[in-house]
C-alpha atoms as a PDB file:
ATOM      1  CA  UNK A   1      39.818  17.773  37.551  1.00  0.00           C
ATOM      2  CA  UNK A   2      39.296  20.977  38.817  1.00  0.00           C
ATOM      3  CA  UNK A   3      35.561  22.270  38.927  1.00  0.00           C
ATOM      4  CA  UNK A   4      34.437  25.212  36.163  1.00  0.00           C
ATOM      5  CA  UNK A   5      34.021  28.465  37.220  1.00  0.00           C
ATOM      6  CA  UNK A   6      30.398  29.577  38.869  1.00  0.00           C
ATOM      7  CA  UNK A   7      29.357  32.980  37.575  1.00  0.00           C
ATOM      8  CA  UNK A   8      27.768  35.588  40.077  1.00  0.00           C
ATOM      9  CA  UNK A   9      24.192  36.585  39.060  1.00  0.00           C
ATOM     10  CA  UNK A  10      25.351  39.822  37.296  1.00  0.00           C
ATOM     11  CA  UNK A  11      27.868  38.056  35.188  1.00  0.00           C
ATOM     12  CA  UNK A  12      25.261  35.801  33.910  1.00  0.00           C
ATOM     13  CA  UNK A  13      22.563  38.146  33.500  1.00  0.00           C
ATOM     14  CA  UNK A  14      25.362  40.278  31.629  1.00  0.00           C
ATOM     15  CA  UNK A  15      26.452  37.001  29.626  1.00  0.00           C
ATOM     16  CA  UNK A  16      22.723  36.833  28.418  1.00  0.00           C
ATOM     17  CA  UNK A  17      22.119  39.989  26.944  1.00  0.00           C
ATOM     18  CA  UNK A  18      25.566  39.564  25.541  1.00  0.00           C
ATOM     19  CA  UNK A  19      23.947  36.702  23.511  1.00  0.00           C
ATOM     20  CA  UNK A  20      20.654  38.818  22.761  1.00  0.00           C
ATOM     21  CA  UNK A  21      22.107  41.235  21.636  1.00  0.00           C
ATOM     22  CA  UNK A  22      24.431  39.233  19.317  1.00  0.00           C
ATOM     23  CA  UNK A  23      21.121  37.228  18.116  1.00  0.00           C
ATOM     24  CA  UNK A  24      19.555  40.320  17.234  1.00  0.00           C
ATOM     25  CA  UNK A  25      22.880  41.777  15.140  1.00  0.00           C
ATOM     26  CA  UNK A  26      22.375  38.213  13.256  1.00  0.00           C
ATOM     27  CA  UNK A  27      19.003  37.959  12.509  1.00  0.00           C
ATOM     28  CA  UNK A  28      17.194  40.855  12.596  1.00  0.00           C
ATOM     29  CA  UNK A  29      19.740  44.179  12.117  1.00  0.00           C
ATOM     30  CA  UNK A  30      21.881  42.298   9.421  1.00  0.00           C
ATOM     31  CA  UNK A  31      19.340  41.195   7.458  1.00  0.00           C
ATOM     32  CA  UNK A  32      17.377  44.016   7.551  1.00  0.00           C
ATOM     33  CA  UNK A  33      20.321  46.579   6.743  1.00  0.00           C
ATOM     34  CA  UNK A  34      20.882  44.070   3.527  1.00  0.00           C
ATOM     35  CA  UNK A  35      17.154  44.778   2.604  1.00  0.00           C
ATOM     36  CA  UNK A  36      17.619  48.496   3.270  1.00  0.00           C
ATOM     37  CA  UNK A  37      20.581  48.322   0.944  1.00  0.00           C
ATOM     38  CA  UNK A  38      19.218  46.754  -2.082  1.00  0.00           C
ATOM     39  CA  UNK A  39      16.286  48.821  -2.140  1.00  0.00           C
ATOM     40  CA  UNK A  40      18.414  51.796  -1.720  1.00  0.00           C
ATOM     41  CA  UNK A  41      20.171  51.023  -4.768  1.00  0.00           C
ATOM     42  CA  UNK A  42      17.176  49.959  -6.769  1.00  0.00           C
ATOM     43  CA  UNK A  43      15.603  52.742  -6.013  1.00  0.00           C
ATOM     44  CA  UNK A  44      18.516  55.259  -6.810  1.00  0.00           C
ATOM     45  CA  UNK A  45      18.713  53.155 -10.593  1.00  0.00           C
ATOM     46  CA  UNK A  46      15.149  53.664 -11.141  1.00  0.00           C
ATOM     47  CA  UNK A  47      15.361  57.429 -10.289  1.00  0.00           C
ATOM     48  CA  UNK A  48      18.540  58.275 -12.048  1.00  0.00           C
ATOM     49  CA  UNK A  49      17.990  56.165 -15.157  1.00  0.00           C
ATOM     50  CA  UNK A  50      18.306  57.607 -18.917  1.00  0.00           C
ATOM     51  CA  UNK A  51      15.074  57.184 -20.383  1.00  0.00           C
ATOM     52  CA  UNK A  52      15.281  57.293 -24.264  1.00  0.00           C
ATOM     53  CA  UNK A  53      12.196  57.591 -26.367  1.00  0.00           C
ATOM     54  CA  UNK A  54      13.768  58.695 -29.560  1.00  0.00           C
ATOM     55  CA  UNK A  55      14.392  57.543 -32.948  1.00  0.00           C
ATOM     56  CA  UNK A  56      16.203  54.174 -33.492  1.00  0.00           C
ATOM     57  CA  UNK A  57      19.648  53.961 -32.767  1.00  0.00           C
ATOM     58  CA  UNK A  58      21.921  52.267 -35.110  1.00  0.00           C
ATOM     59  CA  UNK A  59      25.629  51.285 -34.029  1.00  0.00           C
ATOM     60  CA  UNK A  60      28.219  53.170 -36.097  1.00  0.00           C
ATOM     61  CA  UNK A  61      31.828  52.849 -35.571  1.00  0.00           C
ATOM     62  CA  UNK A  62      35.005  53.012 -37.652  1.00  0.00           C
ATOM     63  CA  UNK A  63      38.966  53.735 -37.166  1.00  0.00           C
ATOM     64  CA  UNK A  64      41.230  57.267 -37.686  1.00  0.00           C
ATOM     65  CA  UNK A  65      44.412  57.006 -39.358  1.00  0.00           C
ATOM     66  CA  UNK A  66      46.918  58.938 -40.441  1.00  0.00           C
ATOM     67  CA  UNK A  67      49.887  57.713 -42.794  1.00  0.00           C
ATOM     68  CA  UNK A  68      48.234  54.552 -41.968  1.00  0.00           C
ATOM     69  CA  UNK A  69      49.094  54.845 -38.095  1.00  0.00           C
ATOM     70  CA  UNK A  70      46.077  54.963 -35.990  1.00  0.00           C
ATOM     71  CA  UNK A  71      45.308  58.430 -33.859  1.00  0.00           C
ATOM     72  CA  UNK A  72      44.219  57.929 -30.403  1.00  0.00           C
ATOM     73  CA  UNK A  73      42.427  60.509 -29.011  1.00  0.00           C
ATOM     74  CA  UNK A  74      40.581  62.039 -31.447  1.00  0.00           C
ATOM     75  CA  UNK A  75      37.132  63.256 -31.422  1.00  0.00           C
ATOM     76  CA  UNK A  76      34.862  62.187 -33.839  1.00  0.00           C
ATOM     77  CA  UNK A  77      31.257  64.259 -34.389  1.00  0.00           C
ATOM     78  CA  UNK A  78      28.813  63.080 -36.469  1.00  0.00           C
ATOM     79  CA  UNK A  79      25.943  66.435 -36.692  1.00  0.00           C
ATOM     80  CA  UNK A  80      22.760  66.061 -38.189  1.00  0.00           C
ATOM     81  CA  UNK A  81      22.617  67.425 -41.949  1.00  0.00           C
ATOM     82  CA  UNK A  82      18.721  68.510 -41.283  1.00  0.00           C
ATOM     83  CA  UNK A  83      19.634  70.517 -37.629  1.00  0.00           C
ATOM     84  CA  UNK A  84      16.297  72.638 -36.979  1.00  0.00           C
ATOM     85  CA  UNK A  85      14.008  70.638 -38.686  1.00  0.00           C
ATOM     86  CA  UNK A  86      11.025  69.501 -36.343  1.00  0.00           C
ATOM     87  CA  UNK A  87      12.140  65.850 -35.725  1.00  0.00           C
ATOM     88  CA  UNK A  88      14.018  65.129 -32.493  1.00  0.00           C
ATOM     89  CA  UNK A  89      17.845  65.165 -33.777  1.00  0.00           C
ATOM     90  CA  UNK A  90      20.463  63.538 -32.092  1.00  0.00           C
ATOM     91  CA  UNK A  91      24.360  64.467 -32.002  1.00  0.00           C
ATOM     92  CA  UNK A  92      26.718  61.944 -31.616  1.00  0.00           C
ATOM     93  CA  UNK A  93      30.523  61.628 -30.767  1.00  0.00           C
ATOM     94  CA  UNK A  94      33.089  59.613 -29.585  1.00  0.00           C
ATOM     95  CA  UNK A  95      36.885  59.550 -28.862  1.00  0.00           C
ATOM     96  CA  UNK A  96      39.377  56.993 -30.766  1.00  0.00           C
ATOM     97  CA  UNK A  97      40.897  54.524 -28.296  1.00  0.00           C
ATOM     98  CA  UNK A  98      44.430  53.476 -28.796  1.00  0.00           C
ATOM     99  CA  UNK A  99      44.013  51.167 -31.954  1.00  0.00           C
ATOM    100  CA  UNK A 100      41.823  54.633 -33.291  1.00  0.00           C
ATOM    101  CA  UNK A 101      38.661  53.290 -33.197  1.00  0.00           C
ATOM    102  CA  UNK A 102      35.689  54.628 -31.912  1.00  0.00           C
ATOM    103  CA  UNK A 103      32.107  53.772 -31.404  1.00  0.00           C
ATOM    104  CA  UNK A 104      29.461  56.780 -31.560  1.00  0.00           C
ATOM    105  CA  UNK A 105      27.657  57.367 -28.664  1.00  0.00           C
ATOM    106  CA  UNK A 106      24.261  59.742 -28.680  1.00  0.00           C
ATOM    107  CA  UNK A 107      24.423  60.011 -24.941  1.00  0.00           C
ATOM    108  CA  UNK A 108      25.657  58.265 -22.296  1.00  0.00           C
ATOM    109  CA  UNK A 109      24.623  54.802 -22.304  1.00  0.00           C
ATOM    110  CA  UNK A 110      23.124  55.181 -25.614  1.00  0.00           C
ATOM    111  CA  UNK A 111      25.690  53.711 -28.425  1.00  0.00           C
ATOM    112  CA  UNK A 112      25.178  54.280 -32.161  1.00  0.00           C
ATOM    113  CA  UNK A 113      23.053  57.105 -34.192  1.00  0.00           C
ATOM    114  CA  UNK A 114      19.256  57.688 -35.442  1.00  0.00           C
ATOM    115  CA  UNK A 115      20.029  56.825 -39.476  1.00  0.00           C
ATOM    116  CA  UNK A 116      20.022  59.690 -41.538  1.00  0.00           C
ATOM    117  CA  UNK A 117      22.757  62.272 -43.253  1.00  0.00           C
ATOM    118  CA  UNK A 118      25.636  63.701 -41.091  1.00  0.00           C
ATOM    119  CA  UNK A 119      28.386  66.673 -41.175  1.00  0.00           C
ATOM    120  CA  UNK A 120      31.336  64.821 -39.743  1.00  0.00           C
ATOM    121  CA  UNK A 121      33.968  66.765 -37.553  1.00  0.00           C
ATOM    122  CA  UNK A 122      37.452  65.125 -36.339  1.00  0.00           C
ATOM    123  CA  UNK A 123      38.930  67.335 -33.441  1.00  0.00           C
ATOM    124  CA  UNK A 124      42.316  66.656 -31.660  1.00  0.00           C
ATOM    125  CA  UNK A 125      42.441  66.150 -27.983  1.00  0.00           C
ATOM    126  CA  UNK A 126      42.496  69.550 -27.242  1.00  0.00           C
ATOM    127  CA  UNK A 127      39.551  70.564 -29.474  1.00  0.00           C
ATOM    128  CA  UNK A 128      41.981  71.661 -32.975  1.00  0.00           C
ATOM    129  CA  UNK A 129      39.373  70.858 -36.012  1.00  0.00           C
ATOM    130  CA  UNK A 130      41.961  68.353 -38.259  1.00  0.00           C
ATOM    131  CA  UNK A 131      41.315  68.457 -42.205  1.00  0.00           C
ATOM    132  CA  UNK A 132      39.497  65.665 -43.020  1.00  0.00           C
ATOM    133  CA  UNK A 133      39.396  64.854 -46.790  1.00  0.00           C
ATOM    134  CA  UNK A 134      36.125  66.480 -48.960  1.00  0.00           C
ATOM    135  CA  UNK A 135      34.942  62.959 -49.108  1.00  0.00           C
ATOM    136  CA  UNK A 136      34.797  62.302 -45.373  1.00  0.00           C
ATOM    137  CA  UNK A 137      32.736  65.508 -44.152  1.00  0.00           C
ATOM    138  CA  UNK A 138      29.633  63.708 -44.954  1.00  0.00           C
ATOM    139  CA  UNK A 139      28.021  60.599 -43.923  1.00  0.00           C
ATOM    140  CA  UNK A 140      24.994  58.748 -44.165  1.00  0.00           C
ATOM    141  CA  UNK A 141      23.946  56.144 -41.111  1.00  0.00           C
ATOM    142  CA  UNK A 142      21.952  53.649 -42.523  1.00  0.00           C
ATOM    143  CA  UNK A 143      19.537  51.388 -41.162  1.00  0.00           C
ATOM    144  CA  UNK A 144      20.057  48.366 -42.566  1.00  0.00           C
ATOM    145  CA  UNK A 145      24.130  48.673 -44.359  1.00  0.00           C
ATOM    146  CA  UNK A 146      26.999  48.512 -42.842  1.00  0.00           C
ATOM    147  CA  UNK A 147      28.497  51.879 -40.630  1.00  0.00           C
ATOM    148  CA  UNK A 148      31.555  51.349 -39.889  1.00  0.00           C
ATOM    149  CA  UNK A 149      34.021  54.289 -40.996  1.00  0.00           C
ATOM    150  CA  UNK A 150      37.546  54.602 -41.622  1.00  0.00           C
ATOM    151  CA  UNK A 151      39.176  58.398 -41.786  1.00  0.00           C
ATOM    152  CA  UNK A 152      42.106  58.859 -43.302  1.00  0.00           C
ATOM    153  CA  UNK A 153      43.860  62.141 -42.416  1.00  0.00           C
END
């Protein structure tokens, strides 16, 4: 058997910071970048969050048809009846998915609408107002009914 290799003094002196240095990448830069990380994000969430202090929000959603075939696309607007009163007043929208439903959304990350009396406005994707039947430019979200909405055109 033949005898291993002998390293000179530099080589093993080089071959042990090698290993330092990897030791420290492991346990003390990894770790510590992870750390850095996480509290980057958390910190970024907490700064950038939407903090809503409003009235109540109640989920409203519903489906746009016309001829009985659903429209996808459209943009539904529910305005307050009472705009410029001195409560806050919220306006909320959304856009009909393929099926043409929709779900209102006050602002981002904030689904449904404060109850109360709305004008409703349908818009096509490129902002046309469609005729919506006498019947359908009002609604009322209520607090504790049903508000789901269907819109025939």
């Amino acid at each position: 058997a033949a005898a291993p290799p002998t390293l000179s003094k530099t080589d093993a002196r080089a071959a042990e910071q090698r290993a330092v240095a990897i030791d420290f990448i492991k346990n003390r830069l990894l770790p510590g970048l992870a750390v850095f990380f996480v509290l980057a994000y958390g910190w970024s969430w907490y700064i950038n969050r939407e903090i809503y202090d409003g009235p109540p929000l109640f989920e409203v959603s519903g489906v746009v048809t016309k001829s009985g075939q659903p429209l996808a696309g459209v943009r539904v607007e529910f305005g307050p009846e009472a705009a410029g009163s001195e409560e806050q007043v919220l306006q909320a929208s959304a856009i009909t998915d393929d099926q043409g439903r929709f779900r209102l959304s006050a602002f981002a990350g904030q689904y449904g609408a404060p109850a109360g009396n709305y004008v409703v406005g349908l818009s096509d994707a490129s902002g046309i107002p469609l005729k919506v039947a006498e019947e359908d430019l009002r609604k009322t979200v209520s607090a504790d009914g049903s508000n789901e909405f269907e819109f025939k055109l």
